[in-house]
C-alpha atoms as a PDB file:
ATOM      1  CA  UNK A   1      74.164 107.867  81.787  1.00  0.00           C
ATOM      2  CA  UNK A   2      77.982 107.841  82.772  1.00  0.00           C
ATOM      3  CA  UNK A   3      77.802 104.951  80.416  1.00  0.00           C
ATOM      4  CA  UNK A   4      76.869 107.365  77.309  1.00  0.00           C
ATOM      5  CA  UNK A   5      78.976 110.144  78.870  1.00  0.00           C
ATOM      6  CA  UNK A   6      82.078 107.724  78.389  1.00  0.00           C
ATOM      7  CA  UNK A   7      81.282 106.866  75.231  1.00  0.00           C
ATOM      8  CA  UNK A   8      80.691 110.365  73.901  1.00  0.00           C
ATOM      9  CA  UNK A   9      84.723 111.611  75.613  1.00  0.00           C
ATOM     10  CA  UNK A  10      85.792 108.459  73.889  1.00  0.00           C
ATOM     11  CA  UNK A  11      84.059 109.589  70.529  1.00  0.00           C
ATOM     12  CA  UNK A  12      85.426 113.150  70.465  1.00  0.00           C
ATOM     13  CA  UNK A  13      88.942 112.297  71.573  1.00  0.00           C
ATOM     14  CA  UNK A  14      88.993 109.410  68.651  1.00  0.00           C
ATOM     15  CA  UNK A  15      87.657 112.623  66.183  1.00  0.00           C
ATOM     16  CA  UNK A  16      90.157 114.836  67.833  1.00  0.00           C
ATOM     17  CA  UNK A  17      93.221 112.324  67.158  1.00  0.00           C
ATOM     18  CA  UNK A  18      92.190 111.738  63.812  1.00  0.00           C
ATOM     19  CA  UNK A  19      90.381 114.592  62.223  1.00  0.00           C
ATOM     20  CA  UNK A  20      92.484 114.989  59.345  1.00  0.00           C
ATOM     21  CA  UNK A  21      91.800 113.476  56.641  1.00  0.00           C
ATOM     22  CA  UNK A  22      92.857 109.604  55.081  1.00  0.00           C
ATOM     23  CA  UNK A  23      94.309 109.133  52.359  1.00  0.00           C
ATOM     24  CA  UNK A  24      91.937 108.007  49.901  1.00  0.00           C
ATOM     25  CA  UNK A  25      91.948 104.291  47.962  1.00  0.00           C
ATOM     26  CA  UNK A  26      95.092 103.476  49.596  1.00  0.00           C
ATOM     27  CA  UNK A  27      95.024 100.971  52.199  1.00  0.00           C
ATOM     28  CA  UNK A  28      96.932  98.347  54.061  1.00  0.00           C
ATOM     29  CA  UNK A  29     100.781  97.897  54.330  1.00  0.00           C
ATOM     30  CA  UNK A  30     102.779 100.248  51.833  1.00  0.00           C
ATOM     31  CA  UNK A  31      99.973 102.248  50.751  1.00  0.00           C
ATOM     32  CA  UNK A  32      98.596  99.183  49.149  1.00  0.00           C
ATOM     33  CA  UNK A  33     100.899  99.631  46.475  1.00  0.00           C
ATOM     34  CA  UNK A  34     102.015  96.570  43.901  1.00  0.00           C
ATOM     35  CA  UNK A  35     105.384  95.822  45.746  1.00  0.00           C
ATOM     36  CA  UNK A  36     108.501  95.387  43.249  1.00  0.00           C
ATOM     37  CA  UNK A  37     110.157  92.746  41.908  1.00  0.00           C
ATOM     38  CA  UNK A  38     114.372  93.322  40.554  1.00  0.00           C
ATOM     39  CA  UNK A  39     113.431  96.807  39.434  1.00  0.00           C
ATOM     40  CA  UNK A  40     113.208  99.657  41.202  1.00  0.00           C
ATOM     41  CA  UNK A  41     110.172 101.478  40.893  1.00  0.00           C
ATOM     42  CA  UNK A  42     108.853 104.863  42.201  1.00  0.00           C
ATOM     43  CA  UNK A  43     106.948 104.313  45.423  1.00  0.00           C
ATOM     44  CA  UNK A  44     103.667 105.849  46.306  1.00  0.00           C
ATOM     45  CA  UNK A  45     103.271 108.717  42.783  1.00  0.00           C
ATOM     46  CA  UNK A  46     101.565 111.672  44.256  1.00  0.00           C
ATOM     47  CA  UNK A  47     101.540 110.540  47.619  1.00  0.00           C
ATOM     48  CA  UNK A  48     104.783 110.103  48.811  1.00  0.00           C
ATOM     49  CA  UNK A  49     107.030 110.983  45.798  1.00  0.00           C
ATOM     50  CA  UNK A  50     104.759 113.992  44.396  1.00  0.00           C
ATOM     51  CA  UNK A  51     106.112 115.651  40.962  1.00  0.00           C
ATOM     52  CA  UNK A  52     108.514 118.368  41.080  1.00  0.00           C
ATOM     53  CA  UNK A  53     109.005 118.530  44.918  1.00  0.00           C
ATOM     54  CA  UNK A  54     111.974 116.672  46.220  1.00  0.00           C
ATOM     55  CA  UNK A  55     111.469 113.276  48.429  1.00  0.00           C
ATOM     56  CA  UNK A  56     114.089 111.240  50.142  1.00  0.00           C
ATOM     57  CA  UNK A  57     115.196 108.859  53.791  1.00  0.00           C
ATOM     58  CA  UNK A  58     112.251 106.700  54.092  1.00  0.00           C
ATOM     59  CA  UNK A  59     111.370 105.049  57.284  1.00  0.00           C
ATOM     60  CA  UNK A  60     108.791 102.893  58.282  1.00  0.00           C
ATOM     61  CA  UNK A  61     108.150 102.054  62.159  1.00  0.00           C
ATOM     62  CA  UNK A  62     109.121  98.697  63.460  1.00  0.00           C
ATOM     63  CA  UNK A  63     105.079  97.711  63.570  1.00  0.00           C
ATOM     64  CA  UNK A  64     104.607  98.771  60.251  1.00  0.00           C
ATOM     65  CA  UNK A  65     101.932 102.019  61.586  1.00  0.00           C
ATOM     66  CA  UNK A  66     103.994 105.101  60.872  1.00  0.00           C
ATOM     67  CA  UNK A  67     106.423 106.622  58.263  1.00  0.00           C
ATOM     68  CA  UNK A  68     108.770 109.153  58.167  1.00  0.00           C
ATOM     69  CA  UNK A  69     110.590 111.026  55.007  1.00  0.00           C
ATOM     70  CA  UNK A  70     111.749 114.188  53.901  1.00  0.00           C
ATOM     71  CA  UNK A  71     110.275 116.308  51.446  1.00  0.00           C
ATOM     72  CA  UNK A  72     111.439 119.570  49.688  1.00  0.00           C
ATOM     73  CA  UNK A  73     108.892 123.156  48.391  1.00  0.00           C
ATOM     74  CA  UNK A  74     106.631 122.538  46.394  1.00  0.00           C
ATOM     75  CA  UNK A  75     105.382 125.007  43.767  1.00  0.00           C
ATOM     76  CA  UNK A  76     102.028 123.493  44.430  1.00  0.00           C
ATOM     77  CA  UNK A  77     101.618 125.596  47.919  1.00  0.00           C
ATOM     78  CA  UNK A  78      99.314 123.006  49.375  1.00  0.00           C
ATOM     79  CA  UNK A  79     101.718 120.172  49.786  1.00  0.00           C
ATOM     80  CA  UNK A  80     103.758 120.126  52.902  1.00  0.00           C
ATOM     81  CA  UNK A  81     107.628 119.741  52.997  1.00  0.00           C
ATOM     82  CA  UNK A  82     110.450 119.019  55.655  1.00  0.00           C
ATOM     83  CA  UNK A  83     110.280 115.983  57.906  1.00  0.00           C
ATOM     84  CA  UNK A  84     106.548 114.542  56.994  1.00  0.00           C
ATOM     85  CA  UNK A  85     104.555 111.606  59.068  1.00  0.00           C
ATOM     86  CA  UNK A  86     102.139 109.276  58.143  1.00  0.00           C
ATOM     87  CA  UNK A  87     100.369 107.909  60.244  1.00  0.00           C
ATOM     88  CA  UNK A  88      98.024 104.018  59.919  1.00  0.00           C
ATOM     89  CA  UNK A  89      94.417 104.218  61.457  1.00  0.00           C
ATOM     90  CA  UNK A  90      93.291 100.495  61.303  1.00  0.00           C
ATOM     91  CA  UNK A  91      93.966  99.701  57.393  1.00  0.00           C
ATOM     92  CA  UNK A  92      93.724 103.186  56.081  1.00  0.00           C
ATOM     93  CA  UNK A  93      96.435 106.006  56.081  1.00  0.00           C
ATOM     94  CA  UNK A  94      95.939 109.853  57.254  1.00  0.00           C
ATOM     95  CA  UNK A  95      97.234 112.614  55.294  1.00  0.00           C
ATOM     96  CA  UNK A  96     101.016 113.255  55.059  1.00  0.00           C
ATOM     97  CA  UNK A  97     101.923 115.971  57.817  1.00  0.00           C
ATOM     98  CA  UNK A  98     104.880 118.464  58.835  1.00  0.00           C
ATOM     99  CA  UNK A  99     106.597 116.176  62.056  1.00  0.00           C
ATOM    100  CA  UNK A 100     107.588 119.356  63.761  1.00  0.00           C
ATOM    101  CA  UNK A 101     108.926 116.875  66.659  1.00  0.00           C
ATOM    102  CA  UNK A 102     111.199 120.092  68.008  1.00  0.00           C
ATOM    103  CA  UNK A 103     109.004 122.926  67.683  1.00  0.00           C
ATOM    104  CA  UNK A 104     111.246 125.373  67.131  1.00  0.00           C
ATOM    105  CA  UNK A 105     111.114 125.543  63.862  1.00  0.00           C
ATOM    106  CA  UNK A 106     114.694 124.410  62.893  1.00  0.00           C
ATOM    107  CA  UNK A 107     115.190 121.892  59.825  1.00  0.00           C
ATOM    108  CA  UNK A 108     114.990 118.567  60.600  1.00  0.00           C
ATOM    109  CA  UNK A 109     115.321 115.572  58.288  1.00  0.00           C
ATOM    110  CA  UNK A 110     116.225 111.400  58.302  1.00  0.00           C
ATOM    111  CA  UNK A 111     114.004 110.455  60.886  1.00  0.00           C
ATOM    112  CA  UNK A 112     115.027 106.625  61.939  1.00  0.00           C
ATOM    113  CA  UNK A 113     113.249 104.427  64.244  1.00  0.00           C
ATOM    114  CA  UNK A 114     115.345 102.714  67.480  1.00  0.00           C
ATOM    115  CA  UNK A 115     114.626  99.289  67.130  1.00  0.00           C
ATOM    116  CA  UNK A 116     111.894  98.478  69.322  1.00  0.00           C
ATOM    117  CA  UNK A 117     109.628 101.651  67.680  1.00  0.00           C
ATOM    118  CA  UNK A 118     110.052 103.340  70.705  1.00  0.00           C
ATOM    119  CA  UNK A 119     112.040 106.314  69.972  1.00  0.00           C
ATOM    120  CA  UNK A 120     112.886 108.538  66.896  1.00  0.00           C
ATOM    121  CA  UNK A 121     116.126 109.692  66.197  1.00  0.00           C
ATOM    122  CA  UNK A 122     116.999 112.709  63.282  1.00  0.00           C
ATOM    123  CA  UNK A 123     119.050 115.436  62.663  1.00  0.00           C
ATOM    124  CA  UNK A 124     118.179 119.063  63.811  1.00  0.00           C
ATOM    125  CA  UNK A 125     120.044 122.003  61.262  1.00  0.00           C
ATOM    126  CA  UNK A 126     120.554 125.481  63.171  1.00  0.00           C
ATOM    127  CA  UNK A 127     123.154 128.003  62.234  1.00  0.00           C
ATOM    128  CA  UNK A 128     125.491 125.943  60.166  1.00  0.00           C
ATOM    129  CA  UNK A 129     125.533 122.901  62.658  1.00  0.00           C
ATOM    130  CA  UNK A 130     123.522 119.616  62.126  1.00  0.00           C
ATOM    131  CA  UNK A 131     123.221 117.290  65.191  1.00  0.00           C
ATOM    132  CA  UNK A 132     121.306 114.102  66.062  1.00  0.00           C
ATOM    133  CA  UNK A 133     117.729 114.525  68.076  1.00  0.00           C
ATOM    134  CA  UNK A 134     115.207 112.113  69.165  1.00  0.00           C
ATOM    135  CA  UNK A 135     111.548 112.329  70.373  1.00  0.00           C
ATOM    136  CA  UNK A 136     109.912 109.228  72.470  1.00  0.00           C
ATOM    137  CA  UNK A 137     106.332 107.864  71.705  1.00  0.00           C
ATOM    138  CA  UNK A 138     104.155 108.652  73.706  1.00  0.00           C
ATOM    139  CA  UNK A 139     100.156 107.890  74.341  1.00  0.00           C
ATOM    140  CA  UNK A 140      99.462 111.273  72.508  1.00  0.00           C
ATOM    141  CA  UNK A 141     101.908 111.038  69.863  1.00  0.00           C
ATOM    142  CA  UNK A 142     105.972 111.684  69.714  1.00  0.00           C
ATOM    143  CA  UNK A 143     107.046 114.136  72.745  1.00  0.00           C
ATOM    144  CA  UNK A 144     109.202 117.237  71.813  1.00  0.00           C
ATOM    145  CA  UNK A 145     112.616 116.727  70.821  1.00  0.00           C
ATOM    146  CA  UNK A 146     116.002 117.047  72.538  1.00  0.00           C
ATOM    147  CA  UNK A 147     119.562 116.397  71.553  1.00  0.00           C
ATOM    148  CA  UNK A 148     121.510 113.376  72.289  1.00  0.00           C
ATOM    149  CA  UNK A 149     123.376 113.283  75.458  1.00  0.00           C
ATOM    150  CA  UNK A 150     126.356 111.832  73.571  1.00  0.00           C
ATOM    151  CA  UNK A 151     130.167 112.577  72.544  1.00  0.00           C
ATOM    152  CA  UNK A 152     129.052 111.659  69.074  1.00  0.00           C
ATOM    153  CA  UNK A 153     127.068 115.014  68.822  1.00  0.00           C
ATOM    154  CA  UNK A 154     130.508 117.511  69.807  1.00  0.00           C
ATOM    155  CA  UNK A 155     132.564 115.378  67.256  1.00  0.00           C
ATOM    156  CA  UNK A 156     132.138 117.147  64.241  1.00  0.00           C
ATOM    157  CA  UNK A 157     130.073 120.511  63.445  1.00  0.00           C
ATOM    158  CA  UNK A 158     127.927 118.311  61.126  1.00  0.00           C
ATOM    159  CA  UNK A 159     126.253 114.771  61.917  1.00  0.00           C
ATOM    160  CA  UNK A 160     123.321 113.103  60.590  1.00  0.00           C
ATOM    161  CA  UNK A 161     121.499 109.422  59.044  1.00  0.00           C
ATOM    162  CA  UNK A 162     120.928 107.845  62.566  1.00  0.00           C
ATOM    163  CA  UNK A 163     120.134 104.506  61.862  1.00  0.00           C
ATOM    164  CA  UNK A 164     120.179 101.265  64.147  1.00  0.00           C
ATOM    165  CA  UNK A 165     121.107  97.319  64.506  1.00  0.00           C
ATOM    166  CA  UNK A 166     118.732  95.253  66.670  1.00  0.00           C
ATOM    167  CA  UNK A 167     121.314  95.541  69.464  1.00  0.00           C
ATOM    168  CA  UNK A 168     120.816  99.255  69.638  1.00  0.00           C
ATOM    169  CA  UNK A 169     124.444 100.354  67.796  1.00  0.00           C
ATOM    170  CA  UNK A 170     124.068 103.591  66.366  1.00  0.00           C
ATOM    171  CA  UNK A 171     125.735 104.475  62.465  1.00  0.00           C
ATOM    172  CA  UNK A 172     125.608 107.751  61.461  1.00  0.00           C
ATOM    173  CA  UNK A 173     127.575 109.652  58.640  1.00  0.00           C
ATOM    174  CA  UNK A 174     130.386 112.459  59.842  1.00  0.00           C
ATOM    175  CA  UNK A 175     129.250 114.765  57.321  1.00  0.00           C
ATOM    176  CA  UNK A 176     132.818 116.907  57.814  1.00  0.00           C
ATOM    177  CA  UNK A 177     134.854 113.700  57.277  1.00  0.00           C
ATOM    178  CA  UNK A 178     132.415 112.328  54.354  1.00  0.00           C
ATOM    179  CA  UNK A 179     132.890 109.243  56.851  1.00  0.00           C
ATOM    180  CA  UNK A 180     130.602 106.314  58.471  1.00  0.00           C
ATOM    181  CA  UNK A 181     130.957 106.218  61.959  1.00  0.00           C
ATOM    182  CA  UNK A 182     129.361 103.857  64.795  1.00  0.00           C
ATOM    183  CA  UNK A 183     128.733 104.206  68.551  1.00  0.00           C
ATOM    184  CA  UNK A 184     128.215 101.006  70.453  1.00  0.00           C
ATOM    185  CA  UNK A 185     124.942 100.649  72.596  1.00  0.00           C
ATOM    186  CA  UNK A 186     126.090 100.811  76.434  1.00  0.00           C
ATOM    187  CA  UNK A 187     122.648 100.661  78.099  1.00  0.00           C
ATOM    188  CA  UNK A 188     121.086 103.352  75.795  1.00  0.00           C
ATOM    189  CA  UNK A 189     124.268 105.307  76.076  1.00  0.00           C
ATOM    190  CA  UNK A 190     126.543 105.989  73.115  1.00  0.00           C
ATOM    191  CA  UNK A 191     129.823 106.920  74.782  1.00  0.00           C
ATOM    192  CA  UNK A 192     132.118 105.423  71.789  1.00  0.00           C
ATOM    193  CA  UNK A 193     133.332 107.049  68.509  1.00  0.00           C
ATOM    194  CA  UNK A 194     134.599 104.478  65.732  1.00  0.00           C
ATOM    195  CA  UNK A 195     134.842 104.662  62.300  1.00  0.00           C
ATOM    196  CA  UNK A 196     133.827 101.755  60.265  1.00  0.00           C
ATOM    197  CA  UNK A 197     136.610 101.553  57.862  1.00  0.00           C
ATOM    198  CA  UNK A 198     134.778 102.300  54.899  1.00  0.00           C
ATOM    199  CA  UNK A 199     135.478 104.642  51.626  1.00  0.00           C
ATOM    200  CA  UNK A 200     134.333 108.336  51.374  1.00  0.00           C
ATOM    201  CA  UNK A 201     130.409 107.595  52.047  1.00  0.00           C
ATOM    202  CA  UNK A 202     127.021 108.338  53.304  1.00  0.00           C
ATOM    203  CA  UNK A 203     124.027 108.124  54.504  1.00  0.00           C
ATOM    204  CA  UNK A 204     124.225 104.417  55.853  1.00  0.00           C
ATOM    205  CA  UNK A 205     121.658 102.031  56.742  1.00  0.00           C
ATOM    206  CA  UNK A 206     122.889  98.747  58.778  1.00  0.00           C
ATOM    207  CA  UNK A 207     121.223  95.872  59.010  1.00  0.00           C
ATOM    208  CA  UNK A 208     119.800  94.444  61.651  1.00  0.00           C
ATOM    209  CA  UNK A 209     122.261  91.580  62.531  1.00  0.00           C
ATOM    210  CA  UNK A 210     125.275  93.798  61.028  1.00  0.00           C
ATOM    211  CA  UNK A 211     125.695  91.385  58.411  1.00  0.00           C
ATOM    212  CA  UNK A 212     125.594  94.645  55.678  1.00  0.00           C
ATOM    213  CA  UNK A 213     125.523  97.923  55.558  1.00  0.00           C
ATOM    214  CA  UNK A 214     124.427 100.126  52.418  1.00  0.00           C
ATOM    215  CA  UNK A 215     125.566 103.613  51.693  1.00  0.00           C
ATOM    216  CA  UNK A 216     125.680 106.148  49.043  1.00  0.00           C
ATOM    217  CA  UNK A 217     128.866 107.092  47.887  1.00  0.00           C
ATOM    218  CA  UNK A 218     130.661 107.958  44.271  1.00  0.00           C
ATOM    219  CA  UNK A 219     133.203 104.846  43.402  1.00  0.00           C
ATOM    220  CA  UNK A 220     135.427 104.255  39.749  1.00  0.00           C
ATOM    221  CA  UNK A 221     132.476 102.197  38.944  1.00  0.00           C
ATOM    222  CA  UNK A 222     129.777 104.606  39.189  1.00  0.00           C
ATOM    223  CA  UNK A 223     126.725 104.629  36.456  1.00  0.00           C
ATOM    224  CA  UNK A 224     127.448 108.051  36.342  1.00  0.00           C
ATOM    225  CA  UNK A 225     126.840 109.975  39.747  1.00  0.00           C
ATOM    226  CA  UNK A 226     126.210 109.155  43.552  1.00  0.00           C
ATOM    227  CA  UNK A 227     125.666 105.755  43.202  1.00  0.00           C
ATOM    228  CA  UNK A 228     124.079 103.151  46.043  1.00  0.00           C
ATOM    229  CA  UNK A 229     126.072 100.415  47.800  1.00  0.00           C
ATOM    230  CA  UNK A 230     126.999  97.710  49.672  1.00  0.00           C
ATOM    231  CA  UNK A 231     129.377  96.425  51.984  1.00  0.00           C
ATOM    232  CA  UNK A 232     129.265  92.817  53.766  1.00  0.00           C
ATOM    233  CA  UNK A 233     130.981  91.443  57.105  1.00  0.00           C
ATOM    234  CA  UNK A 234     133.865  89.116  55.778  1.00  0.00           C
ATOM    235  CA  UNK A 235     135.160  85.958  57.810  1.00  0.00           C
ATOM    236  CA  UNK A 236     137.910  88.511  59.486  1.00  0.00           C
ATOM    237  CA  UNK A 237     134.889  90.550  61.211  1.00  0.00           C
ATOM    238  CA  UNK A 238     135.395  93.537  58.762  1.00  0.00           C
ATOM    239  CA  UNK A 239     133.643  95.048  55.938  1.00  0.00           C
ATOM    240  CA  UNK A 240     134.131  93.635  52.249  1.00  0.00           C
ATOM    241  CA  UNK A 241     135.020  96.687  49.708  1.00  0.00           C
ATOM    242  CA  UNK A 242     132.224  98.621  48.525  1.00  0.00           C
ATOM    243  CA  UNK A 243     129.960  96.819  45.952  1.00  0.00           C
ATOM    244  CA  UNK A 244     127.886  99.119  43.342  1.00  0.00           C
ATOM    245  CA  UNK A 245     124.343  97.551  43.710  1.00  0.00           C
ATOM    246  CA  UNK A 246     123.876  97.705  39.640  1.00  0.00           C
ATOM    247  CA  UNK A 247     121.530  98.972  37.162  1.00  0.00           C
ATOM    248  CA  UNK A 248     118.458  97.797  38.336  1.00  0.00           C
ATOM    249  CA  UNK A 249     119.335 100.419  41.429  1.00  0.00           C
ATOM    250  CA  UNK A 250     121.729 102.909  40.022  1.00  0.00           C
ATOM    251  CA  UNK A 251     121.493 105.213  36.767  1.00  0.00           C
ATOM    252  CA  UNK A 252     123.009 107.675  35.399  1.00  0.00           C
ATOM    253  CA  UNK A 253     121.268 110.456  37.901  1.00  0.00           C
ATOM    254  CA  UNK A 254     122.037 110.666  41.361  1.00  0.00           C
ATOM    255  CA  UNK A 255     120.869 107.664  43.684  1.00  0.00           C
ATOM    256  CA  UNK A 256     121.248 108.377  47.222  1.00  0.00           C
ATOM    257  CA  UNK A 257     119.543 108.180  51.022  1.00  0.00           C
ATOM    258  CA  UNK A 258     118.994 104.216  51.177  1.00  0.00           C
ATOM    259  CA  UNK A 259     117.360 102.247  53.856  1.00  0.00           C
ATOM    260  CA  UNK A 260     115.185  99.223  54.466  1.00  0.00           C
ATOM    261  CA  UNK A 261     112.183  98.231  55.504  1.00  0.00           C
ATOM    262  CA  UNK A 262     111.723  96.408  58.959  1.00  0.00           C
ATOM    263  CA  UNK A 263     110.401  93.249  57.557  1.00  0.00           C
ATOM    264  CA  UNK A 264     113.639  92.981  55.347  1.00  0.00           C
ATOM    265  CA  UNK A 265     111.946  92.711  52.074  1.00  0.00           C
ATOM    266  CA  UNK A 266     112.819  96.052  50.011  1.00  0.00           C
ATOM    267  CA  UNK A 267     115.315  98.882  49.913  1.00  0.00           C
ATOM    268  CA  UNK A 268     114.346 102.582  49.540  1.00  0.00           C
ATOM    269  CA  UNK A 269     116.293 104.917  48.371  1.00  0.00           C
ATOM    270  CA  UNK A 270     116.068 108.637  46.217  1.00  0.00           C
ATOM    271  CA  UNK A 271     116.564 108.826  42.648  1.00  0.00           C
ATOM    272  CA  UNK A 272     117.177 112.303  41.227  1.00  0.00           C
ATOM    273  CA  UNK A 273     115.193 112.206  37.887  1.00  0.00           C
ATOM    274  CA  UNK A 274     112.118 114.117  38.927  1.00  0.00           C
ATOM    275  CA  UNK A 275     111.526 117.437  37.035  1.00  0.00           C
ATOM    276  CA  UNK A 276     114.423 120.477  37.824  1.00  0.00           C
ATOM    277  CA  UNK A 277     116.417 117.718  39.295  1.00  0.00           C
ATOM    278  CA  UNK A 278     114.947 116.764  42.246  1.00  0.00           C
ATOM    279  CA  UNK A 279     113.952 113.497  44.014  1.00  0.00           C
ATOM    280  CA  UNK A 280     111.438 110.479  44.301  1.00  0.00           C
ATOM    281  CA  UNK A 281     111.887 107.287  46.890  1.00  0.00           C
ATOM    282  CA  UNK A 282     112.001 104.749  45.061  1.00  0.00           C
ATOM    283  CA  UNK A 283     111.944 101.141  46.606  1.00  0.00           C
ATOM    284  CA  UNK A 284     113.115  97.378  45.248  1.00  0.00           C
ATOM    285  CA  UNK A 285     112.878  93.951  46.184  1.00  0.00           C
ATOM    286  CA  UNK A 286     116.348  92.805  48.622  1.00  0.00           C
ATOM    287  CA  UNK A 287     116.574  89.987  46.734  1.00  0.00           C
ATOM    288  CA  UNK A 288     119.331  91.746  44.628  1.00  0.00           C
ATOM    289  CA  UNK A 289     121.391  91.842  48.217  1.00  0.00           C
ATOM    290  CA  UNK A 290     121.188  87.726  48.507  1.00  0.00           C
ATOM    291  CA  UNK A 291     122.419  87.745  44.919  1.00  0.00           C
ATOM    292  CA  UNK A 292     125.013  89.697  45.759  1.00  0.00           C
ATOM    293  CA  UNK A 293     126.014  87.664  48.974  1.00  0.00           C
ATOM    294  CA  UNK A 294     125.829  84.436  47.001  1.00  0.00           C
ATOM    295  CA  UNK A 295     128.811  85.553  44.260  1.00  0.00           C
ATOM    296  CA  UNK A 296     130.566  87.243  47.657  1.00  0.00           C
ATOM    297  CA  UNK A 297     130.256  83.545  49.887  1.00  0.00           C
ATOM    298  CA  UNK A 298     133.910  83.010  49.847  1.00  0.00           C
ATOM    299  CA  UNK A 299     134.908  86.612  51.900  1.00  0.00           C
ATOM    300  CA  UNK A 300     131.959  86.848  53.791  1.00  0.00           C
ATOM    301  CA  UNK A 301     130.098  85.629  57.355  1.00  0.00           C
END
């Protein structure tokens, strides 16, 4: 009996967690979707970039069993918008869902990962200021956000694009300055406020090992808008000057919001081509990166 009575709490907490629905016919890692080669393609039609709706600062957890992006209205009333999570069962893929990780109903968008999956970190909009958040993971999901307990948050009225290296440093885009900035990890404290040295630019992603760092930003040699880039650790332990990433990336509409996936194989980033001007994630192979490194080898690490 206490046997069955386990088994039945077990059964209706399992239904409980997941009683939305999966996605259907769309397993495995990335959706199952074909990945790319040196072409961007959209990633995820109708899922994750849905027509005429506005998509953009993908993230995928270190484990490879959660995303996060931002999505804009829809005039199709049953899609959701703002910060969305998906969430991996197994193989298969629940529903895309409002995050709502600080429940009180402020904007919040660019959710990032802390290297070991353990945290989130994002930026929180309310009354003209935009600061950086986190949630932790928890047994029943992320916990409710707060602010970071840091000098980077009181250093300009508008912060956001948290992103991490493996040793914890934090990049994030001054949004008043148009400027990266980084705070060094000091046992999960980020005390320090340094600007990278890099051009007027935006939402950054670094790399794991700080070897790169891409960035949107609007250069001489743009293809015609916001254009994505790159910029790579020279043998003086700065950054090389910003390098467009090329057509197979960048077109004449607005390319923005970049990252990369934690296994190091593809880039993400928003294209603006979508009906009335708004955005899909798109996503490419990184292979156009160690292309890039190879004609940079006599500057750089």
């Amino acid at each position: 009996m206490k046997k069955y009575l386990l088994a039945l709490i077990i059964s209706f907490l399992v239904q409980g967690l997941y009683s939305q629905e999966f996605i259907s016919n769309h397993n495995g890692d990335y959706l199952g979707q074909t990945p790319p080669s040196d072409s961007a393609i959209i990633f995820a039609p109708e899922i994750v970039s849905v027509t005429n709706r506005g998509e953009y600062a993908f993230s995928i957890s270190p484990n490879h069993d959660e995303y996060f992006y931002n999505a804009g209205e829809s005039e199709d009333t049953t899609q959701p918008y703002g910060l969305l999570h998906i969430k991996r069962v197994g193989d298969r893929w629940l529903k895309p869902q409002k995050a709502n990780l600080n429940q009180k109903d402020f904007w919040e968008q660019e959710a990032f990962f802390s290297p070991d999956g353990n945290d989130i970190y994002y930026a929180v909009s309310d009354s003209g200021n935009t600061k950086i958040w986190l949630s932790h993971k928890t047994k029943n999901g992320w916990s409710e956000g707060e602010r970071l307990n840091s000098p980077i948050n009181e250093s300009a009225k508008r912060i956001f694009y948290a992103t991490f290296s493996e040793n914890g440093n934090l990049y994030y885009t001054n949004v008043d300055k148009v400027k990266i900035h980084m705070s060094e990890n000091n046992n999960g404290t980020y005390n320090s406020i340094n600007e990278i040295g890099l051009p007027r630019a935006g939402h950054a992603y670094i790399a794991p090992d700080e070897q790169f760092i891409i960035f949107d930003s609007r250069q001489s040699d743009t293809y015609g808008n916001t254009d994505i880039y790159i910029a790579f650790k020279t043998i003086s332990d700065k950054w090389s000057e910003a390098i467009n990433l090329g057509p197979q990336v960048n077109t004449e509409y607005l390319e923005t919001c970049p990252s990369l996936s934690p296994d190091g194989k593809y880039i993400f980033f928003g294209r603006y081509n979508d009906e009335n001007e708004k955005s899909d994630i798109y996503w490419i192979s990184t292979e156009i990166i160690e292309k890039l490194r190879e004609k940079n080898t006599e500057v750089l690490k």
